[in-house]
Protein backbone atom coordinates (compact mmCIF):
# COMPACT_ATOMS: atom_id res chain seq x y z
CA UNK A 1 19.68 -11.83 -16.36
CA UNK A 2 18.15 -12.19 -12.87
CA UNK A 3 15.22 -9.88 -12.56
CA UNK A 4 17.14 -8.45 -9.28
CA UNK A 5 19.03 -6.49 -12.49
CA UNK A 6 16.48 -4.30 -13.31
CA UNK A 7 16.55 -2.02 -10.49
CA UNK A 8 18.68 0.89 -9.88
CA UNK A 9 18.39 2.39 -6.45
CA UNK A 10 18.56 5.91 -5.07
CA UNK A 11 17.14 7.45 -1.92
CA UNK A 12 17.55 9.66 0.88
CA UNK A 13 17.93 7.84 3.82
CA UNK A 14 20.14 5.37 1.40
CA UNK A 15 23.44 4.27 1.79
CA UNK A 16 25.16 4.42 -0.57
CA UNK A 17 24.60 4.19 -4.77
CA UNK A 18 24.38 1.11 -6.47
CA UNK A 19 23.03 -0.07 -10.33
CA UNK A 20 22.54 -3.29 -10.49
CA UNK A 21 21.78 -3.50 -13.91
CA UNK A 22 21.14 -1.23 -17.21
CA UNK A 23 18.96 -2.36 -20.06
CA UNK A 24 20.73 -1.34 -23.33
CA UNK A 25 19.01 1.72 -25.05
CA UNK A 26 17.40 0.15 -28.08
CA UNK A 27 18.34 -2.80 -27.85
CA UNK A 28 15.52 -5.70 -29.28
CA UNK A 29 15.92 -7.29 -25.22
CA UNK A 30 15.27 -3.34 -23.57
CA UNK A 31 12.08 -3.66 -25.92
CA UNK A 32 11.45 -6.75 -24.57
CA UNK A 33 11.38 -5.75 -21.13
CA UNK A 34 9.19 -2.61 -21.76
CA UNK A 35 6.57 -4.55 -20.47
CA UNK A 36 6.96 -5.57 -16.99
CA UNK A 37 4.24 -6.45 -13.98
CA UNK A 38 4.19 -6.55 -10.40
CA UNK A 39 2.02 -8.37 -8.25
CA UNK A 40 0.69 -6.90 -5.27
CA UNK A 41 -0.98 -7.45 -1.97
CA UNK A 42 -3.14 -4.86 -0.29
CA UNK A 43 -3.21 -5.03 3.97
CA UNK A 44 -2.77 -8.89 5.04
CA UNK A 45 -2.83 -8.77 8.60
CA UNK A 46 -1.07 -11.74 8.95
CA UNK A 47 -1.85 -13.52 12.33
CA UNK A 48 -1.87 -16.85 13.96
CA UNK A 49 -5.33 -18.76 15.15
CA UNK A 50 -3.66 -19.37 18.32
CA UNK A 51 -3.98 -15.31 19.86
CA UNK A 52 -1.01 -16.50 22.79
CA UNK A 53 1.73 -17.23 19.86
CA UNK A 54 2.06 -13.49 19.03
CA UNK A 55 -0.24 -11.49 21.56
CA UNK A 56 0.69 -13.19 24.86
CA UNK A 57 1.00 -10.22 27.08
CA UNK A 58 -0.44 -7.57 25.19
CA UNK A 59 -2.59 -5.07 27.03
CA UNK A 60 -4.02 -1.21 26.43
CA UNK A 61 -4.92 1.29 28.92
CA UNK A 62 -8.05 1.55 26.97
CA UNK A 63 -10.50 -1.62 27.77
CA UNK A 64 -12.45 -0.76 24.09
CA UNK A 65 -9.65 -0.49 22.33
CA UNK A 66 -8.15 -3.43 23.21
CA UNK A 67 -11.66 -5.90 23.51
CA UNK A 68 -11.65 -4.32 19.87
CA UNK A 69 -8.23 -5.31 18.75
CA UNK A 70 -8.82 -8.62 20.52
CA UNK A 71 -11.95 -9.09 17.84
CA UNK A 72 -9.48 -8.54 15.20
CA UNK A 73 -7.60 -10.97 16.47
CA UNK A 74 -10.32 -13.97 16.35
CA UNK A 75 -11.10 -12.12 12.93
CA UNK A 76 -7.07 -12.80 11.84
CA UNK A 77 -7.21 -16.67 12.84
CA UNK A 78 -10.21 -17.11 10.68
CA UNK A 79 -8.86 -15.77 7.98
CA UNK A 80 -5.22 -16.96 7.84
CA UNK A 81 -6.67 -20.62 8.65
CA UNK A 82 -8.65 -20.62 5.24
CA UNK A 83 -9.38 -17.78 2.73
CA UNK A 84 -6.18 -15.77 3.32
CA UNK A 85 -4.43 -19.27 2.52
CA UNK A 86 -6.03 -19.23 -0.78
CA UNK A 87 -5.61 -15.54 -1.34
CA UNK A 88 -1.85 -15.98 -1.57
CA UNK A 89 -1.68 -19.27 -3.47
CA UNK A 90 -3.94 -16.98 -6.50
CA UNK A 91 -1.63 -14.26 -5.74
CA UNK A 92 1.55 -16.83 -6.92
CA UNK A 93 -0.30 -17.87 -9.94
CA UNK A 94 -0.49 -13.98 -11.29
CA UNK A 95 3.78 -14.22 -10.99
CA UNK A 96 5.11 -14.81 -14.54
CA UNK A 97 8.40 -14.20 -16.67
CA UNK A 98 7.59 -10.29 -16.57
CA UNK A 99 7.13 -9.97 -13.29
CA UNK A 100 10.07 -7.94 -11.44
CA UNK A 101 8.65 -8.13 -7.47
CA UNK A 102 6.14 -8.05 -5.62
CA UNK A 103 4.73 -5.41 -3.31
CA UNK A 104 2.70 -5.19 0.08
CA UNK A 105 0.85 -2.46 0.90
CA UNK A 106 1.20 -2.38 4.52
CA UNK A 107 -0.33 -3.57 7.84
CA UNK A 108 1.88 -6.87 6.54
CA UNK A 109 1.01 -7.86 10.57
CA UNK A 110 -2.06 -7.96 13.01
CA UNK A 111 0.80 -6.33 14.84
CA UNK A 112 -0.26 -5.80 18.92
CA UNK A 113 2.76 -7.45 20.85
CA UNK A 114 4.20 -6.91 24.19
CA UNK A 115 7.78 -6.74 23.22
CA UNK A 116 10.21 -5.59 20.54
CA UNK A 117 11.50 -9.58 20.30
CA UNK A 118 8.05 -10.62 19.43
CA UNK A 119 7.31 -8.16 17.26
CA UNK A 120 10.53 -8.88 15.09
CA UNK A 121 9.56 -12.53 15.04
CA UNK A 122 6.28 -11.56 14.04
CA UNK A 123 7.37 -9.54 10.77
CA UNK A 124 9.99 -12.33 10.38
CA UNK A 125 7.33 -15.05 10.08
CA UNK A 126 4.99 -13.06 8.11
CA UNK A 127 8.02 -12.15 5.74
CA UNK A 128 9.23 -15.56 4.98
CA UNK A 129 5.32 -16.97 4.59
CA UNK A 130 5.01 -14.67 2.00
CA UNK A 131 8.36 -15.21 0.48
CA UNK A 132 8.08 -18.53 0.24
CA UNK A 133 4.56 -18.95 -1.05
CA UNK A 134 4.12 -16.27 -3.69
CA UNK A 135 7.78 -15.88 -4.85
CA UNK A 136 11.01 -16.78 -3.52
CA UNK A 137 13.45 -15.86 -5.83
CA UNK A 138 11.59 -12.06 -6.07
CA UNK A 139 12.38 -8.92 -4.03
CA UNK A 140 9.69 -8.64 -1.93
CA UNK A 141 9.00 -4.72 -0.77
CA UNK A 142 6.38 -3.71 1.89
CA UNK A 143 5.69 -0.27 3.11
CA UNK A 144 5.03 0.38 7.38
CA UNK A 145 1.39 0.60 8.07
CA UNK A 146 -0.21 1.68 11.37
CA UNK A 147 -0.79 -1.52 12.35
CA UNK A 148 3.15 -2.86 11.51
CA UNK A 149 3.95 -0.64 14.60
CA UNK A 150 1.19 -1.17 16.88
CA UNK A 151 1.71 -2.69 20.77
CA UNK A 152 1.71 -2.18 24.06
CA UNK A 153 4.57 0.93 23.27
CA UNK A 154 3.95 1.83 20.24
CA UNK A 155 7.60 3.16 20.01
CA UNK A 156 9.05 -0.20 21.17
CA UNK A 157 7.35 -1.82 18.60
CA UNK A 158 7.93 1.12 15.91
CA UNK A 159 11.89 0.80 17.08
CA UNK A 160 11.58 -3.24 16.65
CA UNK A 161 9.73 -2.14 13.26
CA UNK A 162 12.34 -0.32 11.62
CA UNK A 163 15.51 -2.36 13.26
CA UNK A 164 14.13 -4.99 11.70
CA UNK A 165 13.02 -3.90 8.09
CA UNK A 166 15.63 -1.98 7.02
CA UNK A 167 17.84 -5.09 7.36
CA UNK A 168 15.00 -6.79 5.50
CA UNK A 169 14.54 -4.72 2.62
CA UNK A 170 17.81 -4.12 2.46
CA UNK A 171 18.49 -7.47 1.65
CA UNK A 172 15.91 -7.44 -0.70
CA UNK A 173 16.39 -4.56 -2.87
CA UNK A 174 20.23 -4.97 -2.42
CA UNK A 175 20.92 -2.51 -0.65
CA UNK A 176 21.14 -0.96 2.33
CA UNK A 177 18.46 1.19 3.73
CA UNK A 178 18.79 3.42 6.63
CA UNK A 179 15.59 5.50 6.92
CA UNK A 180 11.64 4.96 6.18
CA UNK A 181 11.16 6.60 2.88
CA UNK A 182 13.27 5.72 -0.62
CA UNK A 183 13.15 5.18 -3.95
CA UNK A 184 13.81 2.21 -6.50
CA UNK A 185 13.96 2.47 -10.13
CA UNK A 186 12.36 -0.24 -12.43
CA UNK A 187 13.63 0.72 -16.05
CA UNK A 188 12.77 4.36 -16.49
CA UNK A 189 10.51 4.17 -13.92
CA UNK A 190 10.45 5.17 -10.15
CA UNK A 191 9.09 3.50 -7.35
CA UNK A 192 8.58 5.81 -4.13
CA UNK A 193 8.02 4.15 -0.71
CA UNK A 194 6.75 6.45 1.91
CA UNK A 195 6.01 6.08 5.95
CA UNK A 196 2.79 7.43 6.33
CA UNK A 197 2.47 7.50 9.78
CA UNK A 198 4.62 10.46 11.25
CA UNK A 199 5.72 11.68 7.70
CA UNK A 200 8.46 13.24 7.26
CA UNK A 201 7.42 16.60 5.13
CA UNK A 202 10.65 17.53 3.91
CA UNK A 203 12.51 14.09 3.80
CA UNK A 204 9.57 12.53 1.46
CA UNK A 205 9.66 16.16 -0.52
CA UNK A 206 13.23 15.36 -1.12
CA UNK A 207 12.86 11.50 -2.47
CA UNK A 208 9.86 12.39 -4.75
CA UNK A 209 11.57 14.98 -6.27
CA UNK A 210 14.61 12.20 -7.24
CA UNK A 211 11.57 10.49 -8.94
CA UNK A 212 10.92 13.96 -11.47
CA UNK A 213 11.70 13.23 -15.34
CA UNK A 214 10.77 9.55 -14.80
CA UNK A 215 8.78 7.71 -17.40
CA UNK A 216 6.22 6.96 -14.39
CA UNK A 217 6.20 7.54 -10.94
CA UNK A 218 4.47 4.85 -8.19
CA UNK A 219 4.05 5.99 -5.09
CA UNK A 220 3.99 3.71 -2.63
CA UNK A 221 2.18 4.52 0.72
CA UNK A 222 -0.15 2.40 2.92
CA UNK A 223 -2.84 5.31 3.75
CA UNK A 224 -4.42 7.17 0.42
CA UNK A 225 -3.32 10.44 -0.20
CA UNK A 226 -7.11 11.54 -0.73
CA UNK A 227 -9.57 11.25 1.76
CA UNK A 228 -11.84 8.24 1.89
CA UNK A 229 -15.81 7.35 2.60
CA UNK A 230 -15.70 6.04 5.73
CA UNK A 231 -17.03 7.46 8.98
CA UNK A 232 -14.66 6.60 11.23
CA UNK A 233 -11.92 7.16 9.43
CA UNK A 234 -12.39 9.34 6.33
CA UNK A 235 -9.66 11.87 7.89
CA UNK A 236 -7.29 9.46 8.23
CA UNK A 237 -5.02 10.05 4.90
CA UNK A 238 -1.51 11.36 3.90
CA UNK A 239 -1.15 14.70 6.17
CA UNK A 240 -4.99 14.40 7.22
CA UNK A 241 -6.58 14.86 10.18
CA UNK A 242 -9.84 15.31 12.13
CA UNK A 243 -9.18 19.12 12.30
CA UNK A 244 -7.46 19.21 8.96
CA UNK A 245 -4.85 21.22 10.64
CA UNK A 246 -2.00 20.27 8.36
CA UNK A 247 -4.19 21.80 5.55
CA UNK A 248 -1.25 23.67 3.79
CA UNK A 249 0.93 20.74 3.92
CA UNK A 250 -1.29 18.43 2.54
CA UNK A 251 -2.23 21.21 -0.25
CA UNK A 252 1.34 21.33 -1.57
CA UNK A 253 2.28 17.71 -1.53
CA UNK A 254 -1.33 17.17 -3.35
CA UNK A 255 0.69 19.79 -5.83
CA UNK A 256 4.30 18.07 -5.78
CA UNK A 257 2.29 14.32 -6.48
CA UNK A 258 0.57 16.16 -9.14
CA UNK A 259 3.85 17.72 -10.99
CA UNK A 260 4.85 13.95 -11.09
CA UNK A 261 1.42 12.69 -12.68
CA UNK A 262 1.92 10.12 -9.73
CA UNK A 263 0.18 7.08 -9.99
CA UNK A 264 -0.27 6.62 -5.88
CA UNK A 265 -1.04 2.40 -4.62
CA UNK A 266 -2.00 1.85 -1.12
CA UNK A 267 -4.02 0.25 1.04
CA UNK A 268 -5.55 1.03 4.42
CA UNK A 269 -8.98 1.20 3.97
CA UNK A 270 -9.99 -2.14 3.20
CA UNK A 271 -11.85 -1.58 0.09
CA UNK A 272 -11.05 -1.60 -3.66
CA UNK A 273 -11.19 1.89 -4.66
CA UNK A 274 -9.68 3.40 -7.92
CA UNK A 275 -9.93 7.00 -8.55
CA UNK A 276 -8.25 9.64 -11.57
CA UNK A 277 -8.13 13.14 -10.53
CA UNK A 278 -6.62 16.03 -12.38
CA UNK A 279 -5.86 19.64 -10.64
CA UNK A 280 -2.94 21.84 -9.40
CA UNK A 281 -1.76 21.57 -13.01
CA UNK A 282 -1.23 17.79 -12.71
CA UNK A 283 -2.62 14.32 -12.38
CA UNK A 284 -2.91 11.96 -9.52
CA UNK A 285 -4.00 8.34 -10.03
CA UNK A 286 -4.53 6.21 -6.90
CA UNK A 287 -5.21 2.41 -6.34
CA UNK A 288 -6.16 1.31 -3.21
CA UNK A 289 -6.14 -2.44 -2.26
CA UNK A 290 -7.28 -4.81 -0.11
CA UNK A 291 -6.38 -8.29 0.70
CA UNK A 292 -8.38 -8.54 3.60
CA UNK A 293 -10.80 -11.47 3.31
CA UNK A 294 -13.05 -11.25 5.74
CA UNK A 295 -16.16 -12.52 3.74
CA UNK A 296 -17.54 -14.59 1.46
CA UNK A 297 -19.41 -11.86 -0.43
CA UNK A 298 -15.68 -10.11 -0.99
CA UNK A 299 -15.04 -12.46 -3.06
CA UNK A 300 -17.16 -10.90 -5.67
CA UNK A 301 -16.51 -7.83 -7.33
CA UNK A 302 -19.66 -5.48 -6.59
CA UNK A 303 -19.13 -1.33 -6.53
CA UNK A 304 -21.10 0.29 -3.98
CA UNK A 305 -20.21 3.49 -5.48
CA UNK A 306 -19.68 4.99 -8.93
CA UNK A 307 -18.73 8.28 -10.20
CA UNK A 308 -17.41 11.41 -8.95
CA UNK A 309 -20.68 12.20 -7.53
CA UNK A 310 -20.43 9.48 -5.80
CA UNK A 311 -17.28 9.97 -3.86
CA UNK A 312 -17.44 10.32 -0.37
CA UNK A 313 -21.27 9.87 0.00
CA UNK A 314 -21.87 6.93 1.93
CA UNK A 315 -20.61 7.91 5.37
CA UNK A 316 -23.30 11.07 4.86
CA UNK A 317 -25.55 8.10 5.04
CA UNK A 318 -23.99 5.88 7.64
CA UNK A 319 -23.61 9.72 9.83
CA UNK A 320 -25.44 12.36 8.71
CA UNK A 321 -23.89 14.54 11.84
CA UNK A 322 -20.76 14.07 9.44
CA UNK A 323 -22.39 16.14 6.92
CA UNK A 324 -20.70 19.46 7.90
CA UNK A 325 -19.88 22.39 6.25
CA UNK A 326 -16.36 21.90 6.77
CA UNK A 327 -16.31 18.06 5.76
CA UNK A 328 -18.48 18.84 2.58
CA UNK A 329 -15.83 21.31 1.77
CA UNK A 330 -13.02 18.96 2.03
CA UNK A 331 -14.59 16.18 -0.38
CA UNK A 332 -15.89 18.97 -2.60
CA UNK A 333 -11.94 20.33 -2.84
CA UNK A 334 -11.03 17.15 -4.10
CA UNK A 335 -14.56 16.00 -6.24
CA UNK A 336 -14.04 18.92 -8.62
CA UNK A 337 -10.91 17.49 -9.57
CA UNK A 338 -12.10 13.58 -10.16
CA UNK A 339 -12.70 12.04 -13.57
CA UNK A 340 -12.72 8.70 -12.53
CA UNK A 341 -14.06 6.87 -9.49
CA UNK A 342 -15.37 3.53 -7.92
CA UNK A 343 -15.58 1.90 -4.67
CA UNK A 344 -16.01 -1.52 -4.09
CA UNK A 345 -15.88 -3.73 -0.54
CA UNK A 346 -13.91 -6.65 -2.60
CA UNK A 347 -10.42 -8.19 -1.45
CA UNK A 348 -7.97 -10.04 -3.52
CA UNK A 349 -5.35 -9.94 -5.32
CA UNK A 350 -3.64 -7.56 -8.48
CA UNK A 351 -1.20 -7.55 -10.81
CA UNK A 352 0.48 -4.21 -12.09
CA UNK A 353 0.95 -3.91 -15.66
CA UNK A 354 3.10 -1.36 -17.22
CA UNK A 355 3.70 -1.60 -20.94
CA UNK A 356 5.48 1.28 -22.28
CA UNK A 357 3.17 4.48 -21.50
CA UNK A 358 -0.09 2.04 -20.77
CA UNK A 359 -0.56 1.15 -17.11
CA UNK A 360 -3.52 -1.41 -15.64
CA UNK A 361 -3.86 -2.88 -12.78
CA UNK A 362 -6.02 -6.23 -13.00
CA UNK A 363 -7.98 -7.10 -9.98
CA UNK A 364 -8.96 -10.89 -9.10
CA UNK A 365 -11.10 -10.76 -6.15
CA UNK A 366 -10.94 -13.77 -3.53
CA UNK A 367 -9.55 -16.72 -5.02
CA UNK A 368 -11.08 -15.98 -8.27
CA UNK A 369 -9.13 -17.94 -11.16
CA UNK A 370 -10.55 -15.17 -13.58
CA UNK A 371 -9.64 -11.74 -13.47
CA UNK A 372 -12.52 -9.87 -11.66
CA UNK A 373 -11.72 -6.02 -13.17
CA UNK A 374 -9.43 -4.21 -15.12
CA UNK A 375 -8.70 -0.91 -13.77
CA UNK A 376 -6.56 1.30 -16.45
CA UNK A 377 -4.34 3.49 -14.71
CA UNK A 378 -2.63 5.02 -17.93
C-alpha cells in the first residue's frame, strides 16, 4: 500500500471529500501501522549565496529594515552553502518504512522578492530541493510563515504565496485545497494546518473542531500558540500582540486547543523549546523547532532554560524595561498552567513518533548521527 493511503482528508476551505485509504479495524496490518513517524523541519529559510538570483529588485521604505533583511540574506548563503546542506541529508536518514510525510514548519523561504513570478519560483525551488533530497516519493506539507509572504508588497507576494501552494499541496495531499487552514487525517489521528498570520478566528474554530473525538490532534502552525522569551518578539504568537488586544480571542482558542488535548508543532522562534501545560480543563503540548543553523555551537544540545520557573525569564534579563506589570501578568497566566518546560538555542532535525497513545518527538541537533534528546509528548 503506498503510504499516500493512509490519509483521509477533510477541511474547510477543501474541495471536495476524498479517502484514500482505510486501515481495516483489527486487522494484524492496522496493528502494524499503529506506529507511524513523521519527520520534520522547523524554519529553513531556504536562500541562494548569490542575493541577485532571488532578491534582485527588492527594496523597503524602511532603510533598517531592509539593511536588516539584507544581513539575513548573507546569513542564508552561508548556511545553505554548508550546514543547511548537511541538515537535510540527516533529516533523510531519520525517513524509514513508518514514516507517512514529512512536515515544514514554515518560513520554507528567505522570502523578500520584488515580484509575484519570483516569489513562485522561489517556493518552487525550495519545494523540489526538499522533495528531492529528504523524500521524494512522500507528501511533503508546509504551513505559511511570515517570512513565506514577505516582499516588496507583501500582498503580491502573499497572493503569489497562496496561488502557488494550494496547487502544491494539493498535489501533495491529493487533493485540492482552496483556502489556508485544513485538516488531514493520519489513522485516527488529525493533523490541523493553520495560517498564523491574519488568522482566520472562526474559519480555524471550524477545522479544529472537525479534529474533536480524534485519537490525537497536531496542530500545525508556524508561530507558538504561547508566548515566547524573547524581547523582541515575545508578543508575537497565535492571536498575540504588543497590546494584547485580542486578549479574549486568544483566551478561548487557548480553551478550544485545550478541549482537544492538542499537541501544537511550530516553529518561528528559532529555538528548541518543548513545553506541557494543563488549564481551561484541558491540555496543550507544544514543540517548537528550529532548523536554522546558524552556528556551530547549535549543533549541540545545551538548555538555557529549565522549568516552569524558568519560562519567560531571560528577556527580563536581556530588558528589564520589559519587566512590566502587564507582561509579568501575561507569562504568569500561562506559568501557572506549565508542568513541563525547556528552552534550548539548538537547530536540527526531528522525527515524530506516535505509537498508539505514546507520542515523542526525537531531536538530533546539527548533523548529529545520534539522537541529541527525546522529548515525550504523550
Amino acid at each position: 500500500m503506498d503510504r499516500r493511503d493512509f490519509f483521509k482528508y477533510s477541511a474547510t476551505g477543501l474541495v471536495g471529500l476524498s479517502l484514500l485509504g482505510r486501515l481495516g479495524e483489527g486487522s494484524a496490518e492496522a496493528c502494524k501501522r499503529d506506529r507511524y513517524s513523521v519527520v520534520i523541519l522547523g524554519d529553513t529559510h531556504y536562500d541562494a549565496p548569490d542575493p541577485e538570483l532571488y532578491h534582485a529588485g527588492y527594496t523597503d521604505p524602511n532603510p533598517t529594515r531592509e539593511a536588516n533583511h539584507r544581513r539575513e540574506f548573507v546569513r542564508n548563503g552561508q548556511m545553505w552553502s554548508g550546514r543547511s546542506r548537511e541538515l537535510i541529508k540527516r533529516a533523510a536518514c531519520l525517513v524509514d518504512e513508518n514514516t507517512r510525510f514529512v512536515l515544514q514548519m514554515g518560513d520554507l523561504i528567505q522570502g523578500d522578492t520584488a515580484d509575484a513570478d519570483t516569489h513562485k519560483r522561489f517556493l518552487g525551488d525550495a519545494m523540489n530541493l526538499f522533495k528531492t533530497e529528504v523524500a521524494p516519493d512522500l507528501p511533503f506539507v508546509t504551513v505559511p510563515g511570515n517570512h513565506d509572504l514577505r516582499g516588496n508588497d507583501d500582498a503580491v507576494c502573499t497572493a503569489a504565496y497562496f496561488e502557488y501552494m494550494n496547487k502544491r499541496m494539493s498535489e501533495e495531499l491529493g487533493m485540492e485545497l482552496s483556502g489556508p487552514n485544513f485538516l488531514f487525517r493520519s489513522g485516527p489521528d488529525a493533523f490541523v494546518v493553520i495560517n498564523f498570520t491574519k488568522p482566520n478566528v472562526e474559519n480555524i474554530t471550524s477545522v479544529l473542531e472537525q479534529a474533536r473525538g480524534s485519537r490525537h490532534v497536531f496542530v500545525v502552525v508556524h508561530s507558538p500558540v504561547f508566548p515566547y522569551d524573547d524581547e523582541k518578539y515575545y508578543w508575537w504568537y497565535l492571536l498575540g500582540n504588543r497590546k494584547d488586544s485580542r486578549a479574549a480571542e486568544r483566551r478561548k482558542m487557548r480553551a478550544l486547543l485545550a478541549s482537544l488535548n492538542a499537541i501544537v508543532l511550530c516553529g518561528h522562534t528559532h529555538n528548541t523549546e518543548f513545553l506541557d501545560w494543563r488549564g481551561d480543563g484541558g491540555r496543550i503540548t507544544q514543540m517548537t523547532m528550529s532548523s536554522v543553523w546558524r552556528t556551530d555551537e547549535q549543533a549541540t544540545y545545551t538548555e538555557i532554560a529549565s522549568g516552569a520557573k524558568e519560562y519567560c525569564t531571560l528577556l527580563f534579563k536581556e530588558n528589564p524595561d520589559l519587566e512590566t506589570e502587564a507582561n509579568l501578568d501575561l507569562f504568569d497566566e500561562y506559568r501557572a498552567g506549565i508542568r513541563q518546560y525547556s528552552l534550548s538555542p539548538a537547530a536540527g532535525s526531528y522525527k515524530l513518533i506516535v505509537d498508539g497513545a505514546h507520542v515523542y518527538v526525537d531531536f538530533y541537533a546539527g548533523a548529529s548521527p545520534r539522537r541529541s534528546r527525546r522529548f515525550t509528548l504523550r
